[in-house]
C-alpha atoms as a PDB file:
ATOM      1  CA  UNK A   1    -165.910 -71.672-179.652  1.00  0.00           C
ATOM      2  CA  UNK A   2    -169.466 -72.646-181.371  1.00  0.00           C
ATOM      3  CA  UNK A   3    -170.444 -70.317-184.831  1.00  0.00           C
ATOM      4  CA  UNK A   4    -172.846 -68.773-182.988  1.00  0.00           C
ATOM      5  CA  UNK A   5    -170.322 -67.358-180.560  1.00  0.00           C
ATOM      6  CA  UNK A   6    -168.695 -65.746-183.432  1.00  0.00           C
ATOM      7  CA  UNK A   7    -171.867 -64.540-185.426  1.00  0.00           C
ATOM      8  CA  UNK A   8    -172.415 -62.194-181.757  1.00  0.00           C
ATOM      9  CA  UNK A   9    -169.303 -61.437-182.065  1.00  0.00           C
ATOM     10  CA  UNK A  10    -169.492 -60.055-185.447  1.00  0.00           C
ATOM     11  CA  UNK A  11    -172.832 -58.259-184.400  1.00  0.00           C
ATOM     12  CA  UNK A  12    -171.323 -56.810-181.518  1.00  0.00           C
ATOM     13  CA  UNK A  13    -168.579 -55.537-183.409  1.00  0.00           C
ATOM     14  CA  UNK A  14    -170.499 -54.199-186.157  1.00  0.00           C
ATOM     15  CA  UNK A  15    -172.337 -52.475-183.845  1.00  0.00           C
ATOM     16  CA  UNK A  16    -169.542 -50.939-181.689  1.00  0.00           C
ATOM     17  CA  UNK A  17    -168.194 -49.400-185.426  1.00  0.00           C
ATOM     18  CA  UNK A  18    -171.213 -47.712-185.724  1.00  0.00           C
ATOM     19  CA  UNK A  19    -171.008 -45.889-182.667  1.00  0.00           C
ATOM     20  CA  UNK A  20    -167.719 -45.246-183.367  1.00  0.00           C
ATOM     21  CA  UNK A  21    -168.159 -43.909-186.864  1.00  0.00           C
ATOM     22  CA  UNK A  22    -171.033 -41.552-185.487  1.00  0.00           C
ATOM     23  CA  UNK A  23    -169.297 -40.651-182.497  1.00  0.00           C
ATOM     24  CA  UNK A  24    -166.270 -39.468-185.092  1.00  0.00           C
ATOM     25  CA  UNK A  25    -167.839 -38.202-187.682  1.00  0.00           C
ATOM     26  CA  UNK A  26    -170.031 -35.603-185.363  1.00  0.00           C
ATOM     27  CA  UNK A  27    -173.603 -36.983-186.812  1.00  0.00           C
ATOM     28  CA  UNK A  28    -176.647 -35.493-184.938  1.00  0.00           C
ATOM     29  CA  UNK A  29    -179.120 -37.799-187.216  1.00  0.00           C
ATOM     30  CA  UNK A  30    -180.444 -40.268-185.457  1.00  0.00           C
ATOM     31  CA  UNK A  31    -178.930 -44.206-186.493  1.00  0.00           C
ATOM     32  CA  UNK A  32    -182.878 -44.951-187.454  1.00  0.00           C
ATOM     33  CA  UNK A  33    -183.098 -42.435-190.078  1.00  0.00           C
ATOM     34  CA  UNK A  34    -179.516 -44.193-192.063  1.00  0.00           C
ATOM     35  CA  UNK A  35    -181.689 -47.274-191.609  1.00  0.00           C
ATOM     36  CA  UNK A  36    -184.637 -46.462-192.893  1.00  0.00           C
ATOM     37  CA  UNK A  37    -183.018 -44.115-196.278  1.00  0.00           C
ATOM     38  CA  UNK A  38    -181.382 -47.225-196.759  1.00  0.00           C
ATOM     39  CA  UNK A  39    -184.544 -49.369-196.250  1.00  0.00           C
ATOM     40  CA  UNK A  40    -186.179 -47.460-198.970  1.00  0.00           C
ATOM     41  CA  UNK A  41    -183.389 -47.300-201.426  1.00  0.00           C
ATOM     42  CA  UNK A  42    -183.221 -51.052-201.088  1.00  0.00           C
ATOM     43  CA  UNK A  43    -186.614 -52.208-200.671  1.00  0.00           C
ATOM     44  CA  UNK A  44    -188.350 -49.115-202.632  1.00  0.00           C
ATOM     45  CA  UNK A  45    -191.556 -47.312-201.317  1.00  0.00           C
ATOM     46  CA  UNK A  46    -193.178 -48.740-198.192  1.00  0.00           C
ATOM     47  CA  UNK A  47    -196.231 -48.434-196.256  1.00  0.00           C
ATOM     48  CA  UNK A  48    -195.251 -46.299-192.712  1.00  0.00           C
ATOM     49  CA  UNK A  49    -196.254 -49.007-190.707  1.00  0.00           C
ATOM     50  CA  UNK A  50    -194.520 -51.793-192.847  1.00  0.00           C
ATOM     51  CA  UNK A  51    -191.305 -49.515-192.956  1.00  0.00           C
ATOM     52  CA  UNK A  52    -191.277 -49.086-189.223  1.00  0.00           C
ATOM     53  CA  UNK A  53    -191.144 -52.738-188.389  1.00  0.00           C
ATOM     54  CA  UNK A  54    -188.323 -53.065-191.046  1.00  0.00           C
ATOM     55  CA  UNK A  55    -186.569 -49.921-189.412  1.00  0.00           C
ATOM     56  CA  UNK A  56    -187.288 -51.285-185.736  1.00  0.00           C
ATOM     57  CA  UNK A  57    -188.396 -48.481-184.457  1.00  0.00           C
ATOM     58  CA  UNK A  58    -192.687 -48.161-183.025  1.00  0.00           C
ATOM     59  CA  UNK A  59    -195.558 -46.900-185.483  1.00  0.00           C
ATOM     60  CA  UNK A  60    -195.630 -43.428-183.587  1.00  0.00           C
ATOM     61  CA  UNK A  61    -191.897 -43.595-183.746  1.00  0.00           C
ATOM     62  CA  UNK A  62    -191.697 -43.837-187.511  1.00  0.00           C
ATOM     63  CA  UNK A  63    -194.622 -41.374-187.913  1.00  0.00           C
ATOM     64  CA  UNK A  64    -192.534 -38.838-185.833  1.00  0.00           C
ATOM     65  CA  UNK A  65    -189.318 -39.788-187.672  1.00  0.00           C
ATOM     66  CA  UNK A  66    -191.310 -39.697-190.994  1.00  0.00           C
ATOM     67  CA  UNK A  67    -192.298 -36.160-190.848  1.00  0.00           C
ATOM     68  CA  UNK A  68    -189.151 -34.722-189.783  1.00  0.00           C
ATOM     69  CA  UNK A  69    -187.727 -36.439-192.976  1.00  0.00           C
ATOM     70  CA  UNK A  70    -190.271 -35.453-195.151  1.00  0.00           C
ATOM     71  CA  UNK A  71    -189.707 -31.964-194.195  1.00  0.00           C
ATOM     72  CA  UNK A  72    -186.497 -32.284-194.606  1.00  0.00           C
ATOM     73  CA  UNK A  73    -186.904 -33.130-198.183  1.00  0.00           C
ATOM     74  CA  UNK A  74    -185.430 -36.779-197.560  1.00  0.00           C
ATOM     75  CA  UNK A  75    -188.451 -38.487-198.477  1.00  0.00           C
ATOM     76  CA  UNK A  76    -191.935 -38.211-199.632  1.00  0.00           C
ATOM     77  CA  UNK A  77    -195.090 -39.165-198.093  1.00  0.00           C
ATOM     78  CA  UNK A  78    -198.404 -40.177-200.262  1.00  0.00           C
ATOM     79  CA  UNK A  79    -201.708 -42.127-199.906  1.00  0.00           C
ATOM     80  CA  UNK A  80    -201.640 -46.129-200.755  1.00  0.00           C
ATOM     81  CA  UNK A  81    -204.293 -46.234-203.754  1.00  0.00           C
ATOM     82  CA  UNK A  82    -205.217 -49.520-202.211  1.00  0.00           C
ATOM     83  CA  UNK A  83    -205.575 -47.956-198.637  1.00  0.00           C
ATOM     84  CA  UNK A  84    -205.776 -43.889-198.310  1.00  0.00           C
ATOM     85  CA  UNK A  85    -206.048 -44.222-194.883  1.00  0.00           C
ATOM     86  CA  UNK A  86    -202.267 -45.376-194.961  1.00  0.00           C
ATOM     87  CA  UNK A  87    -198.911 -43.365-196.427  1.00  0.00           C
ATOM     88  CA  UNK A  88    -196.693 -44.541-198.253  1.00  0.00           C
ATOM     89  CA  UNK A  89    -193.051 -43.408-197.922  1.00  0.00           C
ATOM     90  CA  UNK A  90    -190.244 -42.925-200.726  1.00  0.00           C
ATOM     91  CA  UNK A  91    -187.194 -41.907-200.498  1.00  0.00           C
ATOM     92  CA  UNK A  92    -186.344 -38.646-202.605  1.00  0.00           C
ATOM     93  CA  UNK A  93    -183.293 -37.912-204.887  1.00  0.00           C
ATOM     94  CA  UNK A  94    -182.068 -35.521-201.863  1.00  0.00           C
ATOM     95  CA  UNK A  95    -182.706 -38.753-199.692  1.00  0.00           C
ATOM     96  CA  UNK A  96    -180.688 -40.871-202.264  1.00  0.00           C
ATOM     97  CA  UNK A  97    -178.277 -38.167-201.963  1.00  0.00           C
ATOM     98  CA  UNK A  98    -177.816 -37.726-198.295  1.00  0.00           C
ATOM     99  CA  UNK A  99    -177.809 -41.522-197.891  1.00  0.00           C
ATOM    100  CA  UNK A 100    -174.178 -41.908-200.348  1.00  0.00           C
ATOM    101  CA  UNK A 101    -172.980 -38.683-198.631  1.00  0.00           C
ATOM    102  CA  UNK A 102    -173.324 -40.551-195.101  1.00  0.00           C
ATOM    103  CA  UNK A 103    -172.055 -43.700-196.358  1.00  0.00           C
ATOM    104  CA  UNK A 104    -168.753 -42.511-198.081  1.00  0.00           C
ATOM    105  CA  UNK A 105    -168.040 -40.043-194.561  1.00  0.00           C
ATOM    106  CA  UNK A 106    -168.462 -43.649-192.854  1.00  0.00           C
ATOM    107  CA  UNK A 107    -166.304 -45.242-195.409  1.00  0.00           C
ATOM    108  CA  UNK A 108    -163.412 -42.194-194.918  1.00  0.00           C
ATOM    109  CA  UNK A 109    -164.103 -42.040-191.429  1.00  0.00           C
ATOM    110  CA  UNK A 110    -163.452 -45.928-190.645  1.00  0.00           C
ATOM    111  CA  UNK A 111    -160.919 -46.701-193.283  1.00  0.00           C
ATOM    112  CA  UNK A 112    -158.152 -45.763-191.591  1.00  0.00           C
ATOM    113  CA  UNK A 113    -158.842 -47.905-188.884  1.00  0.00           C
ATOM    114  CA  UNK A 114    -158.245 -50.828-190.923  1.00  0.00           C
ATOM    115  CA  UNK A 115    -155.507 -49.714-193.397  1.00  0.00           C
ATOM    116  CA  UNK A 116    -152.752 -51.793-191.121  1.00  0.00           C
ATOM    117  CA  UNK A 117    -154.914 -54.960-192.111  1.00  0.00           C
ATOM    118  CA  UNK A 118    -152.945 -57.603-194.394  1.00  0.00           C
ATOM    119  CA  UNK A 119    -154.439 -58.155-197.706  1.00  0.00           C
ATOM    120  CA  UNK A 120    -155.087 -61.764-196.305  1.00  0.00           C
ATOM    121  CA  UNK A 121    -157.302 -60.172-193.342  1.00  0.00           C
ATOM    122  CA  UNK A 122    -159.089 -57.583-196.062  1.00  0.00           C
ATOM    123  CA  UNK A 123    -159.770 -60.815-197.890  1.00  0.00           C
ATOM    124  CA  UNK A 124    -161.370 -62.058-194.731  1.00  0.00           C
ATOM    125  CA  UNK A 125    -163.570 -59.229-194.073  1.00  0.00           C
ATOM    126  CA  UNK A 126    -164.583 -59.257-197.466  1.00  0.00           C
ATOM    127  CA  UNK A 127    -165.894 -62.690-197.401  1.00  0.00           C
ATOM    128  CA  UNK A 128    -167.749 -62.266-194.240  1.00  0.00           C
ATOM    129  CA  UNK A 129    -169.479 -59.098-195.496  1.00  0.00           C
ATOM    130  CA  UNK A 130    -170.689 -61.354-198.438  1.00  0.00           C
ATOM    131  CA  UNK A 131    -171.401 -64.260-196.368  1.00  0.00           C
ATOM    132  CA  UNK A 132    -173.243 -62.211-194.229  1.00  0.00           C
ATOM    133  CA  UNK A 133    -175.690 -60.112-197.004  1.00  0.00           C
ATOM    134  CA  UNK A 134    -176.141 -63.355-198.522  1.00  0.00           C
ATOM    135  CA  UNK A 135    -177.556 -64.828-195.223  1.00  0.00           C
ATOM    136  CA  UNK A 136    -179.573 -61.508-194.491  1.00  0.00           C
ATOM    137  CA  UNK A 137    -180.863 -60.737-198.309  1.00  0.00           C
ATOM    138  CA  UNK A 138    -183.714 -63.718-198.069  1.00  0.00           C
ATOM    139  CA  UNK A 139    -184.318 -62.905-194.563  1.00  0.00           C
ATOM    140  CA  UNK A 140    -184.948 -59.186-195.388  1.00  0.00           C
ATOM    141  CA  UNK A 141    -186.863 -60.101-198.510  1.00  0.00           C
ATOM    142  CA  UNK A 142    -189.161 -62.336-196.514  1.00  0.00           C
ATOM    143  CA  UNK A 143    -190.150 -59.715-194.133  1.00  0.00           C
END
C-alpha cells in the first residue's frame, strides 16, 4: 500500500469521526461554523471573503453564515480600515467560549471509543496527529 493510500485513509477516517461525534452529541450547528470559530481563534480576524475560502464554504455562504454568528454573539463584524467596503470578522469571547465547549463535548463524546486502545496505539495516534498539524500548519499559513 503507497503513503498516499494511507493519508485518504486517515482523511476518510477523520472525517467519518466527525459525523459520528455530531451525530452523538445531537449538534444542530452546522460543521462550517466549528471551522470557521476555529479559523479565527487560530488565524485571528479575517476579511469575510478571505475567511470563506479558508472555511470552504462560497462568499454568499459565509456572508449568510456570518450574520447568523454575529447575531448570535459568536463573532463580530467591522469595516477593514484599508477597505470599508469589506468586513472583517473576529471571533468574540462567547465565540472563544462556545468553540472549547464544542471541543471538550467532542473530546467526551469520542473518548470512549478509543479507551480499549493500547498505550502503544495512543502513542501512534499521537504521532500522526503531530505529523499531520506539522504538515498542515505551513500549508494553512500560506493560504
Amino acid at each position: 500500500m503507497h503513503y498516499a493510500d494511507d493519508l485518504l485513509r486517515l482523511l476518510l477516517g477523520a472525517h467519518a469521526l466527525t459525523r459520528i461525534a455530531s451525530l452523538e452529541t445531537r449538534n444542530e450547528a452546522p460543521a462550517a461554523q466549528w471551522r470557521t470559530l476555529a479559523l479565527l481563534r487560530d488565524h485571528g480576524p479575517q476579511r469575510l471573503g478571505d475567511l470563506a475560502t479558508l472555511s470552504r464554504v462560497t462568499q454568499p455562504g459565509m456572508t449568510r453564515l456570518a450574520t447568523q454568528m454575529v447575531d448570535a454573539g459568536l463573532i463580530s463584524r467591522s469595516s477593514d480600515p484599508a477597505d470599508s467596503r469589506a468586513s472583517i470578522l473576529s471571533l468574540t469571547d462567547a465565540g472563544a467560549d462556545a468553540l472549547e465547549e464544542w471541543l471538550t463535548l467532542l473530546s467526551d463524546t469520542l473518548s470512549p471509543r478509543f479507551a480499549h486502545l493500547s498505550d502503544d496505539d495512543r502513542a501512534t495516534l499521537r504521532r500522526a496527529a503531530d505529523i499531520l498539524a506539522a504538515v498542515a500548519a505551513p500549508m494553512e499559513a500560506a493560504r
